[in-house]
C-alpha atoms as a PDB file:
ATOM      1  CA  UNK A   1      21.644  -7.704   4.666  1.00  0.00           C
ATOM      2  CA  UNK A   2      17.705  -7.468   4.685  1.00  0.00           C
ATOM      3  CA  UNK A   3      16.029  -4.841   6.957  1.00  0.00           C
ATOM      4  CA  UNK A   4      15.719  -5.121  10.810  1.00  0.00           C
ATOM      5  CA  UNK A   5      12.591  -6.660  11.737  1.00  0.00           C
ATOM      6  CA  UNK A   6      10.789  -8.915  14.347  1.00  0.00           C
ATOM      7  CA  UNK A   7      11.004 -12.016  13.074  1.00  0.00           C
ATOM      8  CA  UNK A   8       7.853 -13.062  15.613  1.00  0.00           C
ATOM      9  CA  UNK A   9       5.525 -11.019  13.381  1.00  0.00           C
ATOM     10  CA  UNK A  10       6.905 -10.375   9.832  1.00  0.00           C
ATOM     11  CA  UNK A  11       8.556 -13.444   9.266  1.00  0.00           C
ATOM     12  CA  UNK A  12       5.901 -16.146   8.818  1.00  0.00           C
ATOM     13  CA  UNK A  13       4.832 -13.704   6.345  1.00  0.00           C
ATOM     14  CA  UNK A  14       7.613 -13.362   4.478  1.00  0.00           C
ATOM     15  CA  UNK A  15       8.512 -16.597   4.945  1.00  0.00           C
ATOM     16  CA  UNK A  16       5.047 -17.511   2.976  1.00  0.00           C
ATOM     17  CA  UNK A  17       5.894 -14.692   0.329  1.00  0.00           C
ATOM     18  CA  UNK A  18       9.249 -16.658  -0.277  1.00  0.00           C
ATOM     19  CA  UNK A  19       7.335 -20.298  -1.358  1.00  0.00           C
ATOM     20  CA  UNK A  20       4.869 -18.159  -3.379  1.00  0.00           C
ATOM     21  CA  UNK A  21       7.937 -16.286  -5.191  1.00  0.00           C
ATOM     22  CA  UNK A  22       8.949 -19.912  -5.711  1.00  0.00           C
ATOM     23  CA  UNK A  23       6.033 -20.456  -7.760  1.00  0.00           C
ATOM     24  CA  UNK A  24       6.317 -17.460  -9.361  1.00  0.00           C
ATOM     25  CA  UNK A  25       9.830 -16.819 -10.385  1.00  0.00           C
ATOM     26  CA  UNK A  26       9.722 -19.267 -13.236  1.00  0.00           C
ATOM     27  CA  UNK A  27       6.616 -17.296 -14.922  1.00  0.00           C
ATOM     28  CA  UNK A  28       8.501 -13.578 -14.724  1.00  0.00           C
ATOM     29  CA  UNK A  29       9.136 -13.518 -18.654  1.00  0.00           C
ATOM     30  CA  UNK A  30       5.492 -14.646 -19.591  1.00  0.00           C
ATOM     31  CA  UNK A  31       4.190 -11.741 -16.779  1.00  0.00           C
ATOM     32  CA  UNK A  32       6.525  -9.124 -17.782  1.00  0.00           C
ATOM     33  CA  UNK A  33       5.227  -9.775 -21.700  1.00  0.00           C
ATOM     34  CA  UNK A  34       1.801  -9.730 -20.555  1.00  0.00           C
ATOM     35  CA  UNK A  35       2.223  -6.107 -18.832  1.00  0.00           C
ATOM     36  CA  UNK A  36       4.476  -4.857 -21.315  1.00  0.00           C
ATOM     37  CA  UNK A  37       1.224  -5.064 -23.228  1.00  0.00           C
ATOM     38  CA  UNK A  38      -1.412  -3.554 -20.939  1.00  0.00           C
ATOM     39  CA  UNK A  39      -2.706   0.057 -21.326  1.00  0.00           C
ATOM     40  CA  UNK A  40      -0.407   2.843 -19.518  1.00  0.00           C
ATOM     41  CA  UNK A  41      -1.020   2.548 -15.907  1.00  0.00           C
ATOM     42  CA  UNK A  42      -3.461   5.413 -14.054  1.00  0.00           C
ATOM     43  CA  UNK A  43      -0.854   8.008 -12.378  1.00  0.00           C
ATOM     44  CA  UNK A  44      -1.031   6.569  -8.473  1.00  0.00           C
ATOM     45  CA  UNK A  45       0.919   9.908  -7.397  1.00  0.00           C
ATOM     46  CA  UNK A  46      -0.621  12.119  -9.250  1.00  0.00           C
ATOM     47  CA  UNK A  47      -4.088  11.269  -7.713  1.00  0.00           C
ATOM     48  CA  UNK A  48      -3.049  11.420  -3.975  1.00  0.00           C
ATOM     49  CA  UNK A  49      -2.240  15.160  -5.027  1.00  0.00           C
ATOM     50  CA  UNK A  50      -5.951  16.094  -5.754  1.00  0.00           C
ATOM     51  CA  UNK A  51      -7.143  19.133  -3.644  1.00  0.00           C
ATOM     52  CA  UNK A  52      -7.558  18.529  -0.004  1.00  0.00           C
ATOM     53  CA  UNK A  53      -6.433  14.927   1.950  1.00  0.00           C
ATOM     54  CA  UNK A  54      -6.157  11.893  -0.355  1.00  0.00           C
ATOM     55  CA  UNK A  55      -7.076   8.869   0.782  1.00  0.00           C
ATOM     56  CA  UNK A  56      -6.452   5.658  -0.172  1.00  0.00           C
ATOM     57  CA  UNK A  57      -9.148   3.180   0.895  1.00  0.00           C
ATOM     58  CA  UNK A  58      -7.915  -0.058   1.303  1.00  0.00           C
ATOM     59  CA  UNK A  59      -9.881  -3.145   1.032  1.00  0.00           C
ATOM     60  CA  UNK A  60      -8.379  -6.420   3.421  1.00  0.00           C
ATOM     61  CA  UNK A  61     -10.504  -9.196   4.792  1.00  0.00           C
ATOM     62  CA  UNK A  62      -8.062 -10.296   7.717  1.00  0.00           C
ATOM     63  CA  UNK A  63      -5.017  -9.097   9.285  1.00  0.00           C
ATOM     64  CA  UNK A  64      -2.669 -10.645  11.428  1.00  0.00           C
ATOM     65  CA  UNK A  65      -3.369  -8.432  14.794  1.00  0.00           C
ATOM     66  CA  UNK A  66      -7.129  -7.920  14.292  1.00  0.00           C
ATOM     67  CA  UNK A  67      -8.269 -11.226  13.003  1.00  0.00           C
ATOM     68  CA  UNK A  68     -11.144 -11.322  10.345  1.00  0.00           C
ATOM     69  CA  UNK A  69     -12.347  -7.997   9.651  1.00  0.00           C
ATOM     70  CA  UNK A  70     -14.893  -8.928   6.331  1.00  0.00           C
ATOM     71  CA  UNK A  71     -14.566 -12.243   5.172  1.00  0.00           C
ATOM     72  CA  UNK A  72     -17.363 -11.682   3.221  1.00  0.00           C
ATOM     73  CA  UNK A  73     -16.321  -8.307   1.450  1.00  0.00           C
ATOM     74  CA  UNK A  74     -17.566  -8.118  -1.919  1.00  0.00           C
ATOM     75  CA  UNK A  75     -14.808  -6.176  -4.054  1.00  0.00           C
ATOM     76  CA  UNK A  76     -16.272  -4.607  -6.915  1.00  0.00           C
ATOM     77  CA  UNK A  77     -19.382  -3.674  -4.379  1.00  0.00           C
ATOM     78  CA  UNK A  78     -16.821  -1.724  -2.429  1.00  0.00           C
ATOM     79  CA  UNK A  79     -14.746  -0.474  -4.974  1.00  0.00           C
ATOM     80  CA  UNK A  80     -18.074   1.421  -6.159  1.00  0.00           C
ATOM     81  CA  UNK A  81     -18.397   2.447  -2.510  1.00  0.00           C
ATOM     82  CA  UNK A  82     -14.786   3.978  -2.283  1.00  0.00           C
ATOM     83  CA  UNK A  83     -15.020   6.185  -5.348  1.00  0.00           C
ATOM     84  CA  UNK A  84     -18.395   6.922  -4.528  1.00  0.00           C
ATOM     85  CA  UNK A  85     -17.169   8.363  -1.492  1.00  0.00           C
ATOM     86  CA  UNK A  86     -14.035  10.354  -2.980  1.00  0.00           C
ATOM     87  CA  UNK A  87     -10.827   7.839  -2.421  1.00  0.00           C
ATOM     88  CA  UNK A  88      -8.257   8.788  -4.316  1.00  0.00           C
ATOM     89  CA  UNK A  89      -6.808   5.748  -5.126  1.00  0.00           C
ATOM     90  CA  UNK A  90      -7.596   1.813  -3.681  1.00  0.00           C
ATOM     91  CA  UNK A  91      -5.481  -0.587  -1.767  1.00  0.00           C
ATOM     92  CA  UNK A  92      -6.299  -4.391  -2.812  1.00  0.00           C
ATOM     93  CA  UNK A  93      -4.132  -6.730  -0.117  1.00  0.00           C
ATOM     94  CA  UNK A  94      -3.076  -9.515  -2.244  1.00  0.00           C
ATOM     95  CA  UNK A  95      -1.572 -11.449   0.101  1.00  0.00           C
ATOM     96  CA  UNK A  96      -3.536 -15.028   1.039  1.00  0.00           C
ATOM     97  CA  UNK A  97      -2.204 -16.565   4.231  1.00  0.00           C
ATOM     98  CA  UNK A  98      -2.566 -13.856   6.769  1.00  0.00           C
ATOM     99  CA  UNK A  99      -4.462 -11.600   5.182  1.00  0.00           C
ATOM    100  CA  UNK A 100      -6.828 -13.718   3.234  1.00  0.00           C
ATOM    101  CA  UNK A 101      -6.603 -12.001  -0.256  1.00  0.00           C
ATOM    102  CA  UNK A 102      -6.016 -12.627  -3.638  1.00  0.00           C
ATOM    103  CA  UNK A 103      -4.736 -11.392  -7.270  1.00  0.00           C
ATOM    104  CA  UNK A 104      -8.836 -11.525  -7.526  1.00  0.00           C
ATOM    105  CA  UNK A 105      -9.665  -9.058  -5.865  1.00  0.00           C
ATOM    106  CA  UNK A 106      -7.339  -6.713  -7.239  1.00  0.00           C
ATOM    107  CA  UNK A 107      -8.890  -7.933 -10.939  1.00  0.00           C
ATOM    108  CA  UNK A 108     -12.110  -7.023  -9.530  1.00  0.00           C
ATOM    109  CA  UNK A 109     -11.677  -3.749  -7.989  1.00  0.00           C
ATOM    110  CA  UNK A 110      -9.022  -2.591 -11.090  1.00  0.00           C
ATOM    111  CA  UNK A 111     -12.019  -3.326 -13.229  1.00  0.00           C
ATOM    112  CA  UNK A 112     -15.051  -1.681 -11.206  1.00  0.00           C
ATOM    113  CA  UNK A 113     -13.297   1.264 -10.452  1.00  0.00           C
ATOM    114  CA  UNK A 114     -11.598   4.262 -12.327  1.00  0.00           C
ATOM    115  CA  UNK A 115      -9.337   5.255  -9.867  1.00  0.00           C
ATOM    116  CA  UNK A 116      -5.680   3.930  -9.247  1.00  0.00           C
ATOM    117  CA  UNK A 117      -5.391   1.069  -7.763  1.00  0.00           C
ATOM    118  CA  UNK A 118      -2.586  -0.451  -5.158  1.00  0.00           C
ATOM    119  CA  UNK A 119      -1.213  -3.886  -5.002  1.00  0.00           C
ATOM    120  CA  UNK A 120      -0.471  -4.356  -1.272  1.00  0.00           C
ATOM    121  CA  UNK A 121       1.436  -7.354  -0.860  1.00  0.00           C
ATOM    122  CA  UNK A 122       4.989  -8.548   0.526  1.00  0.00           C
ATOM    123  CA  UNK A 123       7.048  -7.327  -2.639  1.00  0.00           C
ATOM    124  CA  UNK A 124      10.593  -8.965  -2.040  1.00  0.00           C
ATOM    125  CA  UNK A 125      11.329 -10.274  -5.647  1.00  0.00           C
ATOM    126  CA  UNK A 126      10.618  -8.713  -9.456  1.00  0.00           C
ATOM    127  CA  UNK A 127       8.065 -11.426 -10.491  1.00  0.00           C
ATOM    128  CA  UNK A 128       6.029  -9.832  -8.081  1.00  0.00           C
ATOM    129  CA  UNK A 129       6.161  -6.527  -9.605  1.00  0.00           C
ATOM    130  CA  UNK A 130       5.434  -7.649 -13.269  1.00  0.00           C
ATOM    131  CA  UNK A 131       2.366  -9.953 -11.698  1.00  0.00           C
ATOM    132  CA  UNK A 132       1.082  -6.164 -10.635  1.00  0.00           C
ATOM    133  CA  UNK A 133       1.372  -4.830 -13.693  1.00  0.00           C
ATOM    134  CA  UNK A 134       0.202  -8.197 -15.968  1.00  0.00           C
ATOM    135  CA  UNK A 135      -3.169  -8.050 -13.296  1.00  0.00           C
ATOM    136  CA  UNK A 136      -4.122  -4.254 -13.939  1.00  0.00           C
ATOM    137  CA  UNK A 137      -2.612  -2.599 -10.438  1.00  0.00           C
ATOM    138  CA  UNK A 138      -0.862   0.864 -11.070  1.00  0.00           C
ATOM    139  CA  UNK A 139       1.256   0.993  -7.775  1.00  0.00           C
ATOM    140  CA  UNK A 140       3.307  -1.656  -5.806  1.00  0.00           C
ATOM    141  CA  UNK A 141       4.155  -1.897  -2.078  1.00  0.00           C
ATOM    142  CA  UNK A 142       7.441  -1.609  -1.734  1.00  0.00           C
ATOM    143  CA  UNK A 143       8.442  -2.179   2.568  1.00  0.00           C
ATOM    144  CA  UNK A 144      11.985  -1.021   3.527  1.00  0.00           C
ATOM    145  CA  UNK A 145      12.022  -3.184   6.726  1.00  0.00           C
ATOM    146  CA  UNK A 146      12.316  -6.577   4.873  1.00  0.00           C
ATOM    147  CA  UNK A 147      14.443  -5.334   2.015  1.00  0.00           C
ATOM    148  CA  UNK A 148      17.924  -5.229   1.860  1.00  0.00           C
ATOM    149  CA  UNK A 149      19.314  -1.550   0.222  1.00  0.00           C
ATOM    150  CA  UNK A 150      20.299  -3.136  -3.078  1.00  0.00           C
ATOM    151  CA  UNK A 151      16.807  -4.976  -3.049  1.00  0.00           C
ATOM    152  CA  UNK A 152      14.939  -1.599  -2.559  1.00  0.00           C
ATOM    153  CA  UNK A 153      16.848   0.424  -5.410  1.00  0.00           C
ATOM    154  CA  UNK A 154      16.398  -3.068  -7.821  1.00  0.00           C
ATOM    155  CA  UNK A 155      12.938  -3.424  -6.695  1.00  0.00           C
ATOM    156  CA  UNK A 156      12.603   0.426  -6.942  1.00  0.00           C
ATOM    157  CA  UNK A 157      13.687   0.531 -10.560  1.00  0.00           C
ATOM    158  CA  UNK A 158      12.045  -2.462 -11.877  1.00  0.00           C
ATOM    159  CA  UNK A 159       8.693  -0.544 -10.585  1.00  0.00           C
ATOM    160  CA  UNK A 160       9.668   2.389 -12.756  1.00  0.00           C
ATOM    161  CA  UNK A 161      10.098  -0.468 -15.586  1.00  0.00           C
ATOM    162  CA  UNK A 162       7.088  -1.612 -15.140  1.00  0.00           C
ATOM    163  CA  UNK A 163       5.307   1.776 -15.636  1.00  0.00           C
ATOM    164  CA  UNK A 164       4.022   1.530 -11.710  1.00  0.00           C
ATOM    165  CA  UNK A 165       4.719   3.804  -9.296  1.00  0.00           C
ATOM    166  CA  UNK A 166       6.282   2.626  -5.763  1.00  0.00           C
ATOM    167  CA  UNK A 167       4.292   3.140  -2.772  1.00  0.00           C
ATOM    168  CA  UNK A 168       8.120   3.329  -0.239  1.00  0.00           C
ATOM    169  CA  UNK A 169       7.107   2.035   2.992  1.00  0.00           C
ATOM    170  CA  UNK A 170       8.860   3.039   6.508  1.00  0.00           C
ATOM    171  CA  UNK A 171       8.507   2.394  10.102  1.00  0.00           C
ATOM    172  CA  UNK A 172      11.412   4.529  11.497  1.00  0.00           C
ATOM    173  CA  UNK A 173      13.785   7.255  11.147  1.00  0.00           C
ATOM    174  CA  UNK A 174      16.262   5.288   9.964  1.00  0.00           C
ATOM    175  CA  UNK A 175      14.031   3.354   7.520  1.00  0.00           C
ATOM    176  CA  UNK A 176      13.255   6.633   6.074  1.00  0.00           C
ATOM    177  CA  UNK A 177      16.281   7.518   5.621  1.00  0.00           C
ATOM    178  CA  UNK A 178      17.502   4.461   3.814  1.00  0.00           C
ATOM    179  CA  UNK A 179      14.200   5.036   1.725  1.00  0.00           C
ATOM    180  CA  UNK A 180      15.325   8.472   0.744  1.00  0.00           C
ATOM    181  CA  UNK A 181      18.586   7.139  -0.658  1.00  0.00           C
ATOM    182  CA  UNK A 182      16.721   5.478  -3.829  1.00  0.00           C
ATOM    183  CA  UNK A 183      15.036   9.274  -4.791  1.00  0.00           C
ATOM    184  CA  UNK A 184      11.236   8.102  -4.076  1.00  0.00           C
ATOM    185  CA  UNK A 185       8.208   9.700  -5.302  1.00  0.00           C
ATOM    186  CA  UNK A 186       5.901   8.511  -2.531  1.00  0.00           C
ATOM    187  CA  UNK A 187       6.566   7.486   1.034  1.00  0.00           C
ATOM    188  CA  UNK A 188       4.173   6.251   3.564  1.00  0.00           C
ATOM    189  CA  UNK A 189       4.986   5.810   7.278  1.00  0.00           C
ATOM    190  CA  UNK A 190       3.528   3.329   8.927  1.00  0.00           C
ATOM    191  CA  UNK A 191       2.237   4.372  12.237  1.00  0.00           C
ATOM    192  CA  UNK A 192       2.146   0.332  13.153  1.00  0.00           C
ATOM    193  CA  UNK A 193       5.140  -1.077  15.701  1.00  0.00           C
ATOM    194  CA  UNK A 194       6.289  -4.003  13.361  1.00  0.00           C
ATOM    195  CA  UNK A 195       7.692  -5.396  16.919  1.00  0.00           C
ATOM    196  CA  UNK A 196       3.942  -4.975  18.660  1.00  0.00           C
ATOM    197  CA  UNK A 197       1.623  -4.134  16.378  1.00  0.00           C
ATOM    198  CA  UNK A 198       0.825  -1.079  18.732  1.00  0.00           C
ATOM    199  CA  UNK A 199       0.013   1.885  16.725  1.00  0.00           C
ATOM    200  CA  UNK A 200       0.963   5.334  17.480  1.00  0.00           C
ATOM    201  CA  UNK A 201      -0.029   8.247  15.067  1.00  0.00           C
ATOM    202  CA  UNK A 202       3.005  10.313  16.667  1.00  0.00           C
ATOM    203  CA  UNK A 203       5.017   7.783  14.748  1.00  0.00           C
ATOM    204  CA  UNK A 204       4.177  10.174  11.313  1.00  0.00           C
ATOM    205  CA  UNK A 205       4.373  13.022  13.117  1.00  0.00           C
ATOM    206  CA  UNK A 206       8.319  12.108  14.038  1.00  0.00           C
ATOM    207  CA  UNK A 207       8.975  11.295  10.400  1.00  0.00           C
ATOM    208  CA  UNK A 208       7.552  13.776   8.703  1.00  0.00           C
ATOM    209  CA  UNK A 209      10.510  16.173   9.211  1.00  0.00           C
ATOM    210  CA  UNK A 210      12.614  13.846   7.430  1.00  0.00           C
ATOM    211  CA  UNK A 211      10.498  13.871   4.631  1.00  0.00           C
ATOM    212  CA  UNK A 212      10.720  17.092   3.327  1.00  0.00           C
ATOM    213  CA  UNK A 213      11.099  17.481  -0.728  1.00  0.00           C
ATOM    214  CA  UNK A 214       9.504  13.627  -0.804  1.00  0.00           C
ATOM    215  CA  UNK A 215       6.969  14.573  -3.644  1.00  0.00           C
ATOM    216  CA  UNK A 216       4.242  12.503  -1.886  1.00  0.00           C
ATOM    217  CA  UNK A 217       3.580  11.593   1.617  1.00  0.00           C
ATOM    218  CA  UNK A 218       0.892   9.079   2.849  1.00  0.00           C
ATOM    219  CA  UNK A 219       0.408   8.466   6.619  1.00  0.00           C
ATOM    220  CA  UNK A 220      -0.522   5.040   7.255  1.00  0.00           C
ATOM    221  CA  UNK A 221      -2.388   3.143   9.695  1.00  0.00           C
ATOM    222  CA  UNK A 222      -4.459   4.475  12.754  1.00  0.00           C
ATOM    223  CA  UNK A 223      -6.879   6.234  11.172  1.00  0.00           C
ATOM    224  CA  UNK A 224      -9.685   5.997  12.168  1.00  0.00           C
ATOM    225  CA  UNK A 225     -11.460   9.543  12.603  1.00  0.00           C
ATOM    226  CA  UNK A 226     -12.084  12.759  10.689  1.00  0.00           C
ATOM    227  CA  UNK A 227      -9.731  14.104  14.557  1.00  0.00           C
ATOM    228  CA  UNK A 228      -6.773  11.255  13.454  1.00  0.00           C
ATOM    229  CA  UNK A 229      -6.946  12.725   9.442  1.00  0.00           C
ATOM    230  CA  UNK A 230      -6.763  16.021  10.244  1.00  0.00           C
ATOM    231  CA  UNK A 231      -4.063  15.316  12.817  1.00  0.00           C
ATOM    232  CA  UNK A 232      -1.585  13.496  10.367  1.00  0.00           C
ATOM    233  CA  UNK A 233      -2.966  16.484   7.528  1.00  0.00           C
ATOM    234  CA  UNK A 234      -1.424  19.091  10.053  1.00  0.00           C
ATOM    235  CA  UNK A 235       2.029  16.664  10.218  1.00  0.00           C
ATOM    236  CA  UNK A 236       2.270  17.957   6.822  1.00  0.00           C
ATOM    237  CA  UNK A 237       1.011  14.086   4.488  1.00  0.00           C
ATOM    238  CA  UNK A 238      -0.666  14.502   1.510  1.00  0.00           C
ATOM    239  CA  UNK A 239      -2.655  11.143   1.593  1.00  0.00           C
ATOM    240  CA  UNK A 240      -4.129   8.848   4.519  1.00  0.00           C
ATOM    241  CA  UNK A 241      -4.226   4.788   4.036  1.00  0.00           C
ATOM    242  CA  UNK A 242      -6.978   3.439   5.903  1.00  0.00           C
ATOM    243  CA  UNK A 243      -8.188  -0.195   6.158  1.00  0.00           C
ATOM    244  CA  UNK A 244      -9.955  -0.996   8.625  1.00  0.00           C
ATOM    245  CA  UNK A 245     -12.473   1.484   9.947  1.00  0.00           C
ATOM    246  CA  UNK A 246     -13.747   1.351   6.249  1.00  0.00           C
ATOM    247  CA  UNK A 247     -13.754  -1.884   5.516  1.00  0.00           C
ATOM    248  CA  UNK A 248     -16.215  -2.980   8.412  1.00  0.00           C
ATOM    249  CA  UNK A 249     -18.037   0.705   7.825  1.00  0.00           C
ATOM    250  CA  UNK A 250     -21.942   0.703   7.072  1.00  0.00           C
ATOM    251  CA  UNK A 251     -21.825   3.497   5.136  1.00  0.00           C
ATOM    252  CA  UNK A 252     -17.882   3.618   3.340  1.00  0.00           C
ATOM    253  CA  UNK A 253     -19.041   6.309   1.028  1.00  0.00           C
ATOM    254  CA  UNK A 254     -19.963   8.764   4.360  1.00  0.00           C
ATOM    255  CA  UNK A 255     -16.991   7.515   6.019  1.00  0.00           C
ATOM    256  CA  UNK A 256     -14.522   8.289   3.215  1.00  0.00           C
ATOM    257  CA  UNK A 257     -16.311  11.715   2.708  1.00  0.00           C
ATOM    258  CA  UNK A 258     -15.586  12.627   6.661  1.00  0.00           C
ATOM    259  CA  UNK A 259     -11.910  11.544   6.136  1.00  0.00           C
ATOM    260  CA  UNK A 260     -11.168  14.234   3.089  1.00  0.00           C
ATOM    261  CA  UNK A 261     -10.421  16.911   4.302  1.00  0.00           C
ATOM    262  CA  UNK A 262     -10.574  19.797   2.600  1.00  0.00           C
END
């Protein structure tokens, strides 16, 4: 049985996922042979362990509770702007009907920028994985609330296939726990209410117990300030994700720079 979620807010997206998978499924051999043959993904993990707070700077156009954010966003422009500024690694959402991206702009930022780079999407099948790979991401999203637990260990381990590491994502304490049960490398916890959207940063700071031994911890959502970094820094997370408040920022390589904390 697939995670507990809010079916008013996550399903039309997964629901969409499900009729690209569709389209996809039938083209897994050709993708896996086509990333079977790519050079070795860049290490994901081992760049959100850099000295001081990683952060992953994500790059999104739209999102289902804030509405269009950049619709204009160049990719490779910002992907300049993100290592200019000192992200450790980028976030490319790939998903096109409620988020407006694209496989594209991965492509775009994997090539303008030397830095790891995340495909976040809706992962819920294996063709989806390869696709990463065969398109030049290094890491895959990988979101406990709308997999079942065999479909995050398969998932999981056809990642590890794939030479990508697995972004784990959670919402709650017993999401992390079911994430712990497949031995992750990274976890993030989402500090976003799947059921409102609401955001509380306190929502890391619960976790984070739980996460003890997790090799790599990212803090996700909500931040917005150098205050909010160091905040989820003290909760003990080794990386922050953060979308929005660089992705309409004038200046993403100051922005990025006030969010590293030493």
């Amino acid at each position: 049985m697939a995670g507990a979620y809010d079916p008013t807010m996550l399903e039309p997206i997964v629901e969409s996922t499900r009729r690209r998978v569709a389209d996809l499924r039938p083209h897994t051999g050709d993708l896996r042979a086509r990333a079977l043959t790519r050079e070795p993904a860049r290490s994901f993990q081992r760049a959100l362990l850099a000295d001081g707070l990683g952060v992953i700077a994500e790059l999104k156009r739209r999102s289902p509770s804030r509405g269009v954010l950049a619709s204009d966003l160049d990719p490779r422009t910002r992907a300049k702007e993100y290592e200019a500024g000192g992200a450790a690694a980028i976030s490319v959402l790939t998903e096109p009907d409620h988020f407006d991206g694209s496989v594209d702009d991965l492509v775009a930022v994997r090539e303008a920028a030397s830095i790891p780079v995340l495909r976040k999407d809706f992962t819920i099948d294996e063709s989806q994985i390869w696709e990463a790979r065969a398109i030049g991401a290094d890491a895959v999203l990988l979101i406990v609330a709308i997999l079942s637990n065999g479909e995050l260990e398969h998932l999981h381990g056809v990642a590890s296939d794939a030479g990508l590491d697995a972004l784990v994502e959670v919402h709650t304490v017993e999401e992390a726990e079911r994430a712990l049960a497949v031995g992750p490398a990274i976890v993030g916890v989402n500090n976003r209410n799947l059921k409102s959207f609401a955001i509380d940063l306190a929502t890391a700071e619960t976790i984070a117990p739980r996460l003890t031994g997790v090799p790599v911890t990212v803090a996700e959502s909500g931040i917005f300030t150098t205050a909010h970094a160091e905040r989820m820094r003290r909760a003990g997370y080794h990386a922050v994700l953060v979308g929005e408040s660089l992705v309409k920022a004038g200046d993403p390589v100051s922005a990025i720079r006030e969010l590293a904390i030493p």
